[in-house]
N, C-alpha and C. Protein backbone atom coordinates (compact mmCIF):
# COMPACT_ATOMS: atom_id res chain seq x y z
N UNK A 1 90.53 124.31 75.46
CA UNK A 1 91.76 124.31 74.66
C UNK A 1 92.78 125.27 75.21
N UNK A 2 92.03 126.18 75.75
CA UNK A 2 93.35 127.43 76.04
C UNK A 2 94.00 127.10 77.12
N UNK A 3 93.53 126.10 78.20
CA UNK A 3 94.34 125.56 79.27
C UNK A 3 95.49 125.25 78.93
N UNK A 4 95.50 124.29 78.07
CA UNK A 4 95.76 123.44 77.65
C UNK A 4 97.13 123.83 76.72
N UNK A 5 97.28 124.89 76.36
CA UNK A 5 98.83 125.60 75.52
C UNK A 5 100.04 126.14 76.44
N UNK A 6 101.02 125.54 76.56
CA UNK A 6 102.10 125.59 77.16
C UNK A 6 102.66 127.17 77.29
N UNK A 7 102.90 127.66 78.52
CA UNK A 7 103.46 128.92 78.94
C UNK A 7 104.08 129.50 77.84
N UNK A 8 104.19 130.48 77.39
CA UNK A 8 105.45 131.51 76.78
C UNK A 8 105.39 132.90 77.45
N UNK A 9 106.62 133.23 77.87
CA UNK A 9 106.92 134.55 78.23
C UNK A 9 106.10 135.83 77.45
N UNK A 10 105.35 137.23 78.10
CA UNK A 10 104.75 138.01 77.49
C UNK A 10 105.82 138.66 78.38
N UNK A 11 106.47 139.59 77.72
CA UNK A 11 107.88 140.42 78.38
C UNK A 11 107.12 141.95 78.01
N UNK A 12 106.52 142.25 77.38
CA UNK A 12 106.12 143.86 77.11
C UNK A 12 105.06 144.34 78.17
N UNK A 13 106.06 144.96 78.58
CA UNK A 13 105.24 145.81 79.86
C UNK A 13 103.35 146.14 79.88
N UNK A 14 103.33 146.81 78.59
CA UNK A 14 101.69 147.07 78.14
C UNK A 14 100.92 146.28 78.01
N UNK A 15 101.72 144.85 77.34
CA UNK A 15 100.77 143.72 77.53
C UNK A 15 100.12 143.01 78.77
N UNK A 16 101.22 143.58 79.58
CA UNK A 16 100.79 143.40 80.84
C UNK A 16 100.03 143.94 82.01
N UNK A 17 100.37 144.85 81.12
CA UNK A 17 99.56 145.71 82.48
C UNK A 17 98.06 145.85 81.86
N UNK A 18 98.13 145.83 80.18
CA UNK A 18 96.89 144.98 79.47
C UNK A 18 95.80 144.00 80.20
N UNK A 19 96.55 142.68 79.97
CA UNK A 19 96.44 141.63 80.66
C UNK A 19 95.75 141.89 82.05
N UNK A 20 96.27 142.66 83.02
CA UNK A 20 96.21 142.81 84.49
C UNK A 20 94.79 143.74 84.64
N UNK A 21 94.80 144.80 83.77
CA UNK A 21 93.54 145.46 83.69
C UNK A 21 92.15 144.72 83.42
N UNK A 22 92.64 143.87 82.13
CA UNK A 22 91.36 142.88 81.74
C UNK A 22 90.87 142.00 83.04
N UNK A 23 92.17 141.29 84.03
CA UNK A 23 91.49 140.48 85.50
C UNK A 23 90.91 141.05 86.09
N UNK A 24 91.39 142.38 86.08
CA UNK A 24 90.66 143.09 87.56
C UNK A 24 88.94 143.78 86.64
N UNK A 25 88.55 143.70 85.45
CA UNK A 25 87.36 143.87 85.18
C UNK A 25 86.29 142.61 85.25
N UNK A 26 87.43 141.66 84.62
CA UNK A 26 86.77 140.77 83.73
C UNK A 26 87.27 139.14 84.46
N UNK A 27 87.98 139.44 85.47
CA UNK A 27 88.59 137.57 86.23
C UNK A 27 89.25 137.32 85.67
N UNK A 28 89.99 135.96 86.53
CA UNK A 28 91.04 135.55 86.16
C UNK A 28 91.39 134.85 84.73
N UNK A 29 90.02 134.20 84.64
CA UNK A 29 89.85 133.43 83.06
C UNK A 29 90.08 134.09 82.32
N UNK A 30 89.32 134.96 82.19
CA UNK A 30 89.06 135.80 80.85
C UNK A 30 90.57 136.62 80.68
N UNK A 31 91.49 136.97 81.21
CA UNK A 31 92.48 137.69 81.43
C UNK A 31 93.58 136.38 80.80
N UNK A 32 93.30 134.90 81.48
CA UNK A 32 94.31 134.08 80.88
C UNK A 32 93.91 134.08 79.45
N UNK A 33 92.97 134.54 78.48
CA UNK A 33 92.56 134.01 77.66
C UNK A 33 93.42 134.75 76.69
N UNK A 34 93.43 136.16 77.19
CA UNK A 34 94.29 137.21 76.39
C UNK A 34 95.86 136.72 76.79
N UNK A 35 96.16 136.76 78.04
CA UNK A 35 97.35 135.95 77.98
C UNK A 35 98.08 135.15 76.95
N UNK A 36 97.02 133.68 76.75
CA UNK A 36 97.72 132.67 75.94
C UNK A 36 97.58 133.34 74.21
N UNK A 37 96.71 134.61 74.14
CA UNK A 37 96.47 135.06 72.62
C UNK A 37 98.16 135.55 72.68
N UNK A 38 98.62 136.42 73.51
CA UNK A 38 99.65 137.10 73.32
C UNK A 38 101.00 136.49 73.18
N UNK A 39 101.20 135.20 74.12
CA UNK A 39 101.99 134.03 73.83
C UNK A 39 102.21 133.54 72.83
N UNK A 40 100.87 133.17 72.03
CA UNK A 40 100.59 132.85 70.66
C UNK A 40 101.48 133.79 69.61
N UNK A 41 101.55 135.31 69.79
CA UNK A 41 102.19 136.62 68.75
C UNK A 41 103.65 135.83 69.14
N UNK A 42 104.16 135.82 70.64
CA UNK A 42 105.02 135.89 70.65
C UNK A 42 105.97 134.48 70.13
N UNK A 43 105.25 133.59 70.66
CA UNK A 43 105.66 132.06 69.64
C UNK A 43 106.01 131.59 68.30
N UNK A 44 105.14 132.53 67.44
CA UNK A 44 105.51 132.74 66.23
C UNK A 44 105.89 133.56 65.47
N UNK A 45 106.84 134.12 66.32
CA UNK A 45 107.10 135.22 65.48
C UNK A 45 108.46 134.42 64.51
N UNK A 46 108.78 134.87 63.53
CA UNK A 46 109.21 134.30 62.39
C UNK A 46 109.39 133.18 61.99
N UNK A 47 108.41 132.60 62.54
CA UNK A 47 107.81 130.63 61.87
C UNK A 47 107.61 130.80 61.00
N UNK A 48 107.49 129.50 60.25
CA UNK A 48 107.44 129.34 59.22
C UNK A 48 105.86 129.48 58.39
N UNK A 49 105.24 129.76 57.64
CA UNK A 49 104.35 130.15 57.34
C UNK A 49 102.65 129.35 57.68
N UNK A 50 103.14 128.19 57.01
CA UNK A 50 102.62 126.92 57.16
C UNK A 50 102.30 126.37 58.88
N UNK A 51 103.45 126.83 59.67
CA UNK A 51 103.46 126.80 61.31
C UNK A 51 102.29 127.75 61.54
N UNK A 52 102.67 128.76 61.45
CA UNK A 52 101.91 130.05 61.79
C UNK A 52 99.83 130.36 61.38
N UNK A 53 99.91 129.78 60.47
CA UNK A 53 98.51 129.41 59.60
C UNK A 53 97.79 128.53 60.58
N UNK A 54 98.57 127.22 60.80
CA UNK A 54 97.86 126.03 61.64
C UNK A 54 97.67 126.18 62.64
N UNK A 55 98.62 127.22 63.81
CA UNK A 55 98.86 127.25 65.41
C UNK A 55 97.57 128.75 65.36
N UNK A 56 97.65 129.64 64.38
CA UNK A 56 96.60 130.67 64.70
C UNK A 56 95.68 129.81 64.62
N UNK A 57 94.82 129.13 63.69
CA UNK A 57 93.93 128.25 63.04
C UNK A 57 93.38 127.86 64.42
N UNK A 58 94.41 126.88 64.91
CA UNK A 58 94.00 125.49 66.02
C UNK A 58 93.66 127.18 67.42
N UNK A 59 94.21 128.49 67.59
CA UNK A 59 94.21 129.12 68.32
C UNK A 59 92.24 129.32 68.45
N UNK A 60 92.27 130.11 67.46
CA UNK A 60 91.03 130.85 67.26
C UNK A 60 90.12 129.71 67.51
N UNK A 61 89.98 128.26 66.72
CA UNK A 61 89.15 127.48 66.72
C UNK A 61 88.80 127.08 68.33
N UNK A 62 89.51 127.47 69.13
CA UNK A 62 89.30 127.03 70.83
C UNK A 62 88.24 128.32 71.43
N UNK A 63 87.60 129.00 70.56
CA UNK A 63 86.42 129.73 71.14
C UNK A 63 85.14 129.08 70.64
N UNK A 64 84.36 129.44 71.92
CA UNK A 64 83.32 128.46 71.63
C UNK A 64 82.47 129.39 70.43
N UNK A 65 81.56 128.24 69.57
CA UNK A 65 80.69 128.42 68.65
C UNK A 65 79.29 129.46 69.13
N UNK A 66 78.44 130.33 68.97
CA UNK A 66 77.42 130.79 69.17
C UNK A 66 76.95 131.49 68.16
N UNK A 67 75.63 131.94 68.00
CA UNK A 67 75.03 132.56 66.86
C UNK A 67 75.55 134.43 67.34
N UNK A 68 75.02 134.68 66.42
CA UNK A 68 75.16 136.46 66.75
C UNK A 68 73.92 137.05 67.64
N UNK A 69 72.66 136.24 67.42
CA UNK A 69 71.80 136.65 68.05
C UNK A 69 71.98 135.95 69.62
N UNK A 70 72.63 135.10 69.51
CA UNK A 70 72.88 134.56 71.32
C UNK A 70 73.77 135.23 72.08
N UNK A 71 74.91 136.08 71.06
CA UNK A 71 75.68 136.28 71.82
C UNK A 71 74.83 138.43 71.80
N UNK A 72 74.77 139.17 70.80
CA UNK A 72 74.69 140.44 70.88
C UNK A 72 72.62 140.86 70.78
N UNK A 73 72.25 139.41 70.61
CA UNK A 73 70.84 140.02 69.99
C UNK A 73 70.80 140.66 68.93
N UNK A 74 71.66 140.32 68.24
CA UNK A 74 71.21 140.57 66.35
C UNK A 74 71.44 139.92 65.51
N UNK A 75 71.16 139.71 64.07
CA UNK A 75 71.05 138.61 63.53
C UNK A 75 72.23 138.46 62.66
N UNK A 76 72.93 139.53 62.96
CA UNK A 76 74.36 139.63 61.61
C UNK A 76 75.16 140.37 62.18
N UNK A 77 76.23 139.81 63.27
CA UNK A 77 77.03 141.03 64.15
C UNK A 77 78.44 140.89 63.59
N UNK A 78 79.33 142.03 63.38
CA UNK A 78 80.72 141.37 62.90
C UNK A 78 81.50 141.92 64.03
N UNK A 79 81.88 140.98 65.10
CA UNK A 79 82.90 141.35 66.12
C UNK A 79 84.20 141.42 65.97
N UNK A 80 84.46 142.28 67.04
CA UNK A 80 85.67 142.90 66.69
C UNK A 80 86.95 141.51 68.02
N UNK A 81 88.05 141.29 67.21
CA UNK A 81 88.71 140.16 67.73
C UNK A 81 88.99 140.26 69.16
N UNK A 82 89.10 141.98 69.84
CA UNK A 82 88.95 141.72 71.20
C UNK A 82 87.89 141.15 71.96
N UNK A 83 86.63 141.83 71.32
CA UNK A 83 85.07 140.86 71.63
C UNK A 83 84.84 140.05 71.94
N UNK A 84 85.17 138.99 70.80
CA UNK A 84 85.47 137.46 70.25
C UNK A 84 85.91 136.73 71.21
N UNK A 85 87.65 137.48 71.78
CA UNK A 85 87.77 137.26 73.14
C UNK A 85 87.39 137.01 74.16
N UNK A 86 86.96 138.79 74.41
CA UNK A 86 86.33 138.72 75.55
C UNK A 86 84.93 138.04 76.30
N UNK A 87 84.40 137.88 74.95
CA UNK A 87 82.78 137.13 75.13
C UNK A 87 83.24 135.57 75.25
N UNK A 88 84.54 135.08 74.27
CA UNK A 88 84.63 133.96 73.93
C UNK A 88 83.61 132.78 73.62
N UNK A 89 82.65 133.31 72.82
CA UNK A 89 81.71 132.90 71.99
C UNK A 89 81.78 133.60 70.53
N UNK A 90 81.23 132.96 69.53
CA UNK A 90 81.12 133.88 68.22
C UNK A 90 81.08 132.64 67.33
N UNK A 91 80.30 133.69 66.01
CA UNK A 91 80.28 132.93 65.18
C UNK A 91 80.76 132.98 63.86
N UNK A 92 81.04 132.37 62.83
CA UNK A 92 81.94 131.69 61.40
C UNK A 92 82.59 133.27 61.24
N UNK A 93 81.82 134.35 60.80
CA UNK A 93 82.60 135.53 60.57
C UNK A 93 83.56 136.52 62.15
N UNK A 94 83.28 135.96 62.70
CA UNK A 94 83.84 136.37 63.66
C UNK A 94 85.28 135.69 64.11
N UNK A 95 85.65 134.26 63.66
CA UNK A 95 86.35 133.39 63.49
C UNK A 95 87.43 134.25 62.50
N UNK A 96 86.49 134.12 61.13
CA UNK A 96 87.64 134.44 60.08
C UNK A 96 88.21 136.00 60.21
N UNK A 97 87.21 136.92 60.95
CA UNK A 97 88.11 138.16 61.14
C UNK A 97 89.22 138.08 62.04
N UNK A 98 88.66 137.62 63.50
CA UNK A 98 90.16 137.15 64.48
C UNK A 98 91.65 136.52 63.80
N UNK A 99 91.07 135.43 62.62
CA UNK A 99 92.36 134.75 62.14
C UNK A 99 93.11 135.76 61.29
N UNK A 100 92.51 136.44 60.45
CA UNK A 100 92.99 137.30 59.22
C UNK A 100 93.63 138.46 59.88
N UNK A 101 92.91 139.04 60.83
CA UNK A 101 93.94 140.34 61.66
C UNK A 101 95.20 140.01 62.51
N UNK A 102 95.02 138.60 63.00
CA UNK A 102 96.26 137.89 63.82
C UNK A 102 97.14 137.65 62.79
N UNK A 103 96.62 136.72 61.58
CA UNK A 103 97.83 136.52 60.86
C UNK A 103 98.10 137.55 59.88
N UNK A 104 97.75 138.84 59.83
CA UNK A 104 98.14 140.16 59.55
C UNK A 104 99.47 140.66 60.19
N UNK A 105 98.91 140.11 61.48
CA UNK A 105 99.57 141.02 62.65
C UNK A 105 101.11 140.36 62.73
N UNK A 106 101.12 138.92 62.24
CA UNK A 106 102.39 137.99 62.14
C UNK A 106 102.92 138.06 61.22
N UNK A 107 102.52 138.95 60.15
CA UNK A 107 103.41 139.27 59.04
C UNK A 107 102.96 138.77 57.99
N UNK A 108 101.54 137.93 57.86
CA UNK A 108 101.46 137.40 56.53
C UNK A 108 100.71 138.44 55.41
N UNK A 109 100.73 138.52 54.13
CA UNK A 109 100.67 139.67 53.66
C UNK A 109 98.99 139.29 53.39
N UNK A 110 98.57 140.65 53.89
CA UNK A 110 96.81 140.58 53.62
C UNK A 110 96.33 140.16 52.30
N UNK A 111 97.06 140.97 51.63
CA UNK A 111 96.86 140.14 49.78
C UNK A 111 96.30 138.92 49.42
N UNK A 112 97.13 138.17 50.52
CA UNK A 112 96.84 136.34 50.09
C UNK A 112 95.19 135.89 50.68
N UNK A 113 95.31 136.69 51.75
CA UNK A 113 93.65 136.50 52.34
C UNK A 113 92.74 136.78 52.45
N UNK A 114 91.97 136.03 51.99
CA UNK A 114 90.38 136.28 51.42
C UNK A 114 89.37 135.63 52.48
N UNK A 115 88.21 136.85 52.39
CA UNK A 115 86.94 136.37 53.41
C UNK A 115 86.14 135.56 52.18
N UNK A 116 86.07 134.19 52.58
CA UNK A 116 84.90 133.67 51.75
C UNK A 116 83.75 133.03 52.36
N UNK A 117 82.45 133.67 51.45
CA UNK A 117 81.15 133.18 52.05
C UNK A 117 80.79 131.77 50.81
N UNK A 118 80.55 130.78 51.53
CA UNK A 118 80.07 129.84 51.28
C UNK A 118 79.04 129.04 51.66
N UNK A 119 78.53 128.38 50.77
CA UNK A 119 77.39 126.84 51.00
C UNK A 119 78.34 125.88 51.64
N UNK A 120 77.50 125.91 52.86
CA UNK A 120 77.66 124.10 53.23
C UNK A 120 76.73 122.88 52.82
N UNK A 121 77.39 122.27 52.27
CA UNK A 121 76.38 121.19 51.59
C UNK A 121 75.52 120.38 52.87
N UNK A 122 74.73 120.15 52.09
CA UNK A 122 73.84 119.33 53.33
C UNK A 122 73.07 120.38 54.71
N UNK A 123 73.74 121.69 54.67
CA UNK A 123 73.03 122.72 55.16
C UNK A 123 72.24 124.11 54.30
N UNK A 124 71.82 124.82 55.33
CA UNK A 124 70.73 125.66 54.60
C UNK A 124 71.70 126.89 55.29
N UNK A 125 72.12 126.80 57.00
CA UNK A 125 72.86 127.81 57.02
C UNK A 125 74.27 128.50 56.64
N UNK A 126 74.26 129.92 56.17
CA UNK A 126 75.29 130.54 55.64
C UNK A 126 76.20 130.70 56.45
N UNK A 127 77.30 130.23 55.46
CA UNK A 127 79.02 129.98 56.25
C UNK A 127 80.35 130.81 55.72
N UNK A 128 81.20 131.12 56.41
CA UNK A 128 82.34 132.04 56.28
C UNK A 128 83.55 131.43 56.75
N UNK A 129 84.56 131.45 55.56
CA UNK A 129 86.10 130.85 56.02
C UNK A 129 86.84 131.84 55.01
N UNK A 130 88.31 131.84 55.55
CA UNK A 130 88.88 132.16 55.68
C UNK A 130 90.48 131.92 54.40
N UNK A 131 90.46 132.43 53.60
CA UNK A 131 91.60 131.50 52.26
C UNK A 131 92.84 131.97 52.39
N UNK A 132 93.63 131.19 52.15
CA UNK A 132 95.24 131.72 51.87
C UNK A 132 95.90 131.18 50.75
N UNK A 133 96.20 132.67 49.92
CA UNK A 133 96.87 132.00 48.22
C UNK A 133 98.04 132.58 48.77
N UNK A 134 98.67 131.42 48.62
CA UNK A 134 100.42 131.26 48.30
C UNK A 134 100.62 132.28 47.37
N UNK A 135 99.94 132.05 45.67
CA UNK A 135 100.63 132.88 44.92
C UNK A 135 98.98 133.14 44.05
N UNK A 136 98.30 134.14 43.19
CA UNK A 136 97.32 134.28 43.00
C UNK A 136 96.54 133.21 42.24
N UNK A 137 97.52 132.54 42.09
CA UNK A 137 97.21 130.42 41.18
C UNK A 137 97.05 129.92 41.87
N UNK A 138 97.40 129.85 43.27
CA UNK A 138 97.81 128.43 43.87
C UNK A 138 96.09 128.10 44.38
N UNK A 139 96.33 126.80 45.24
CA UNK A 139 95.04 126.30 45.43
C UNK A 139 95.12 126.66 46.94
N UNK A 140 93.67 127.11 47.33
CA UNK A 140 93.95 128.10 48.63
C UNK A 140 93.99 127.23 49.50
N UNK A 141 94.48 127.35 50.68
CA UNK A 141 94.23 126.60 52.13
C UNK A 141 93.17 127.10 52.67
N UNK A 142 92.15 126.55 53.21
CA UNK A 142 90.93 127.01 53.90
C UNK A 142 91.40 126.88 55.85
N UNK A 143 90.91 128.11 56.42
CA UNK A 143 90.82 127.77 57.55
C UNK A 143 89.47 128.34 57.51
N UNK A 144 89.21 127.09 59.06
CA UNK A 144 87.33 126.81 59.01
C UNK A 144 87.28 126.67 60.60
N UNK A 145 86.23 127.12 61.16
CA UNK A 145 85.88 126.25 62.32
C UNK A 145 84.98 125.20 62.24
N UNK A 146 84.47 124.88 61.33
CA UNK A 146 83.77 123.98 60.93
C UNK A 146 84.76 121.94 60.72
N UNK A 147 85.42 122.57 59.95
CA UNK A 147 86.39 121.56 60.04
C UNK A 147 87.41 122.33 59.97
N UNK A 148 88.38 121.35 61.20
CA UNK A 148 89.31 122.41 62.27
C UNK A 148 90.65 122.05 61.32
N UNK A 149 90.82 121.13 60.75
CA UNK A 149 92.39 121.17 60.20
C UNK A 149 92.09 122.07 58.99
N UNK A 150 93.36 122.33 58.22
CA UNK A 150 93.69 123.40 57.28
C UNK A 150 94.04 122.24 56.33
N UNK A 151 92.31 122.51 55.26
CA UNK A 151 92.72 121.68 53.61
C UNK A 151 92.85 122.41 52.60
N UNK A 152 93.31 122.15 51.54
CA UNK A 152 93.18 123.17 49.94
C UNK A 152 92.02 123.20 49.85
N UNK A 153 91.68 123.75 49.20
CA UNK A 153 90.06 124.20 48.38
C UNK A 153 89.57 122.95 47.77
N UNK A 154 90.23 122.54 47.09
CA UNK A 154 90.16 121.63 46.69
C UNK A 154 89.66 120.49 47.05
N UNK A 155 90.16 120.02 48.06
CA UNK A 155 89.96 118.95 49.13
C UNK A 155 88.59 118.94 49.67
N UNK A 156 88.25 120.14 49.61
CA UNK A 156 87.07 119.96 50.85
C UNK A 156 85.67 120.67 49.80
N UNK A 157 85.13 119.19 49.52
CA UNK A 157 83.76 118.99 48.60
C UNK A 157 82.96 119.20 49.86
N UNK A 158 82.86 119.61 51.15
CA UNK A 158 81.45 119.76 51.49
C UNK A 158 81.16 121.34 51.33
N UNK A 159 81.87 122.59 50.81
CA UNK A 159 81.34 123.63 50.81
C UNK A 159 81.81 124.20 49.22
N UNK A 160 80.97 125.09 48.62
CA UNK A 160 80.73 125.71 47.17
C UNK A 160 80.85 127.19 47.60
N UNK A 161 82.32 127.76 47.41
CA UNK A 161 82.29 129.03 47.25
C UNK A 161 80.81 129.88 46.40
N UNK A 162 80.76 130.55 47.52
CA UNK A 162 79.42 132.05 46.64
C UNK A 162 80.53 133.50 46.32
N UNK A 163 80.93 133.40 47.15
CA UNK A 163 81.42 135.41 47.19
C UNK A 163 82.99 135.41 47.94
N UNK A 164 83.66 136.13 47.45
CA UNK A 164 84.89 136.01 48.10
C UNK A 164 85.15 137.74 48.00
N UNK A 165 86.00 138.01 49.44
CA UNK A 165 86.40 139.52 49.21
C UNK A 165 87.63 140.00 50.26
N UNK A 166 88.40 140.71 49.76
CA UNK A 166 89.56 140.96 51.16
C UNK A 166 89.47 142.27 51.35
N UNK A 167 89.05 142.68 52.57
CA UNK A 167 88.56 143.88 53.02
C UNK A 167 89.38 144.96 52.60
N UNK A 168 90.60 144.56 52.64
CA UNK A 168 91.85 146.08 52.29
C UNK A 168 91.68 146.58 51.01
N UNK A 169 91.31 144.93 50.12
CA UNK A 169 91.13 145.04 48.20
C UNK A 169 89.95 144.85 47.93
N UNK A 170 89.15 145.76 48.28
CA UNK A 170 88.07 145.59 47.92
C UNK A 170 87.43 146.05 46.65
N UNK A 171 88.48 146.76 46.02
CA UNK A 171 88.07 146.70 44.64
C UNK A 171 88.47 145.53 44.31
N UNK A 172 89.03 144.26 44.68
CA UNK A 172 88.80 142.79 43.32
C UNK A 172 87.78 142.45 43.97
N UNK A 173 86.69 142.69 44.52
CA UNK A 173 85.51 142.13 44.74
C UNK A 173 84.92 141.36 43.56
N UNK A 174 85.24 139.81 43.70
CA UNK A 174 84.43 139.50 42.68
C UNK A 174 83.62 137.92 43.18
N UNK A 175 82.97 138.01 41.65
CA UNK A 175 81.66 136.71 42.07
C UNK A 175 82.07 135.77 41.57
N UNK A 176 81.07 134.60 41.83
CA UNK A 176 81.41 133.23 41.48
C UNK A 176 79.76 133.02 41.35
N UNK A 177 78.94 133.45 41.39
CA UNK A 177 77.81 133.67 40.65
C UNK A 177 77.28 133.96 39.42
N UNK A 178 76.23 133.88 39.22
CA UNK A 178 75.49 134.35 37.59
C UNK A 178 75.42 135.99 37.58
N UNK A 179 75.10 136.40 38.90
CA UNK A 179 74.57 137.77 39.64
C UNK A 179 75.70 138.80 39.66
N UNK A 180 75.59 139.93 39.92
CA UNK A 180 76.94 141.18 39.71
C UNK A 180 76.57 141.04 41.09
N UNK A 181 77.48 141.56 41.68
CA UNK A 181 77.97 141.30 43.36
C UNK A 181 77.85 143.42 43.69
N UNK A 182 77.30 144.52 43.28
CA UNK A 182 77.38 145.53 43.29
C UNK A 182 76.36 145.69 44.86
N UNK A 183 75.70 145.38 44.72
CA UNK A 183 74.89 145.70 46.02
C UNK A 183 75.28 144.71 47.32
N UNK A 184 75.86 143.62 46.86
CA UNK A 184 76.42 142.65 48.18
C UNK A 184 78.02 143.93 48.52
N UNK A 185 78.40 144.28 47.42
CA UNK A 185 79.99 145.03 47.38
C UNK A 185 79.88 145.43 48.61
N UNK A 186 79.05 146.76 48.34
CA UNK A 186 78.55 147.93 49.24
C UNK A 186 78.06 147.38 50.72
N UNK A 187 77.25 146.29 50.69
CA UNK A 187 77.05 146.26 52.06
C UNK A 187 78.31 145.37 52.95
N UNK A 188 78.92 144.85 52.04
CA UNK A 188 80.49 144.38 52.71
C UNK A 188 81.29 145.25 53.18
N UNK A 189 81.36 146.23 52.16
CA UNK A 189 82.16 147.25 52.53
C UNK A 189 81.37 148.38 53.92
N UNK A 190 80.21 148.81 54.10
CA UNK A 190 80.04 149.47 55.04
C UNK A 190 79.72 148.05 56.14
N UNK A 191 79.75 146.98 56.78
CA UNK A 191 80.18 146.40 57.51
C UNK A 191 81.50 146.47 57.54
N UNK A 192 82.45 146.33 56.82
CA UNK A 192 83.86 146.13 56.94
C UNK A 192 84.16 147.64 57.72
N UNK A 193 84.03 148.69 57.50
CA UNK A 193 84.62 150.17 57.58
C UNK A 193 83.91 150.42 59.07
N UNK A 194 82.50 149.62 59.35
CA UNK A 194 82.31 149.56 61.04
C UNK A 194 83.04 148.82 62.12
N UNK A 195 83.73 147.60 61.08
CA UNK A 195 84.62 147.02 62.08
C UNK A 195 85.55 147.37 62.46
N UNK A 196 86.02 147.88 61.43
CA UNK A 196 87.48 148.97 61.08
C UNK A 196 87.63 150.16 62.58
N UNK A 197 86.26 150.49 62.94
CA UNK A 197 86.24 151.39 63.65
C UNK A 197 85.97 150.69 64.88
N UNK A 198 85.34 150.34 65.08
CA UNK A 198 85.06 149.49 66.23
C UNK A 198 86.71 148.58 66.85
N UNK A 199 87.33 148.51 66.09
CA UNK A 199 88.53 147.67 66.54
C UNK A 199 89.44 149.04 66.59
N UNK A 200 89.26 150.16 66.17
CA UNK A 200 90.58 151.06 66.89
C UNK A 200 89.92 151.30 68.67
N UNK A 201 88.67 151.38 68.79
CA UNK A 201 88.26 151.63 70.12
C UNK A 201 88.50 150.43 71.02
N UNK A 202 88.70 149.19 70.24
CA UNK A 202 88.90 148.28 71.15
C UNK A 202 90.36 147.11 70.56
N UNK A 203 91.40 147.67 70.34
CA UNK A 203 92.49 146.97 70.16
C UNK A 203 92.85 145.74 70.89
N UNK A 204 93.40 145.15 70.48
CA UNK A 204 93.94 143.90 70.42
C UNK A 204 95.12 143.60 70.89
């Protein structure tokens, strides 16, 4: 997919010399990869919302799929979006953090976006996407790598919200269960506050 996205100018010096550092570690690929991410900031910058949602969406979804244990040898890794990158493998939570810090980074207000863990019907394994409320009513847009276009909540009967949480508000931590969510809280939150750290050592 990343071939495949039409040139845009990266004019900031740092990004470049960014960029240029990552080839000379990491090759030429892996260096275009950050390239077309940075094209991407610069393409949308004050699109329209709805633009911006779908083009990050269709962005992120062009890394390939892998488990956590294929890619780090552990069974629950939360990578940090340069990682994600740079490995260009990862899996469902690794997806929805890349999208949520990009479209952070484009101006959309973190408020609206929520990490949600869900059932996939017809599966046994546990899945993570990504929500965006318009207004705290509205019906959310899901971005998924699972299914790559962007539907309402609504729309899409193959998955049953469990747990929803937005790392910044993590006091509205709440459930959609029978169960109090107090001990899932806590371990969200000390994953979240390792990523937190892990991504100032490795920026974006």
């Amino acid at each position: 997919m990343f071939g495949l996205m039409a040139a845009y100018a990266v004019s900031t010096p740092d990004i470049k010399a960014k960029i240029e550092e990552i080839g000379r570690k990491y090759g030429y690929f892996t260096a275009n990869r950050f390239r077309f991410y940075y094209e991407l900031l610069e393409r949308l910058k004050n699109r329209p919302v709805r633009v911006v949602l779908d083009e990050v969406n269709d962005f992120w979804n062009g890394v390939r799929y892998a488990s956590d244990m294929a890619v780090w040898g552990k069974k629950d890794y939360w990578a940090t979006p340069y990682s994600f990158l740079l490995k260009d493998r990862g899996d469902c939570e690794d997806y929805v953090i890349a999208k949520y810090f990009t479209l952070k980074r484009l101006g959309i207000d973190s408020a609206k976006l929520y990490f949600v863990y869900v059932k996939v019907k017809k599966s046994k394994v546990p899945h993570m996407v990504l929500a965006y409320y318009d207004t705290p009513e509205s019906d959310p847009l899901i971005l998924d790598n699972l299914n790559l276009k962007i539907f309402p909540a609504s729309s899409r009967k193959d998955i049953v919200p469990v747990y929803t949480f937005n790392g910044e508000l993590l006091e509205r931590f709440y459930d959609r269960s029978k169960n109090g969510l107090k001990s899932k809280s806590s371990r969200v939150k000390l994953k979240w506050d390792d990523l937190i750290k892990r991504m100032e050592r490795e920026p974006l």
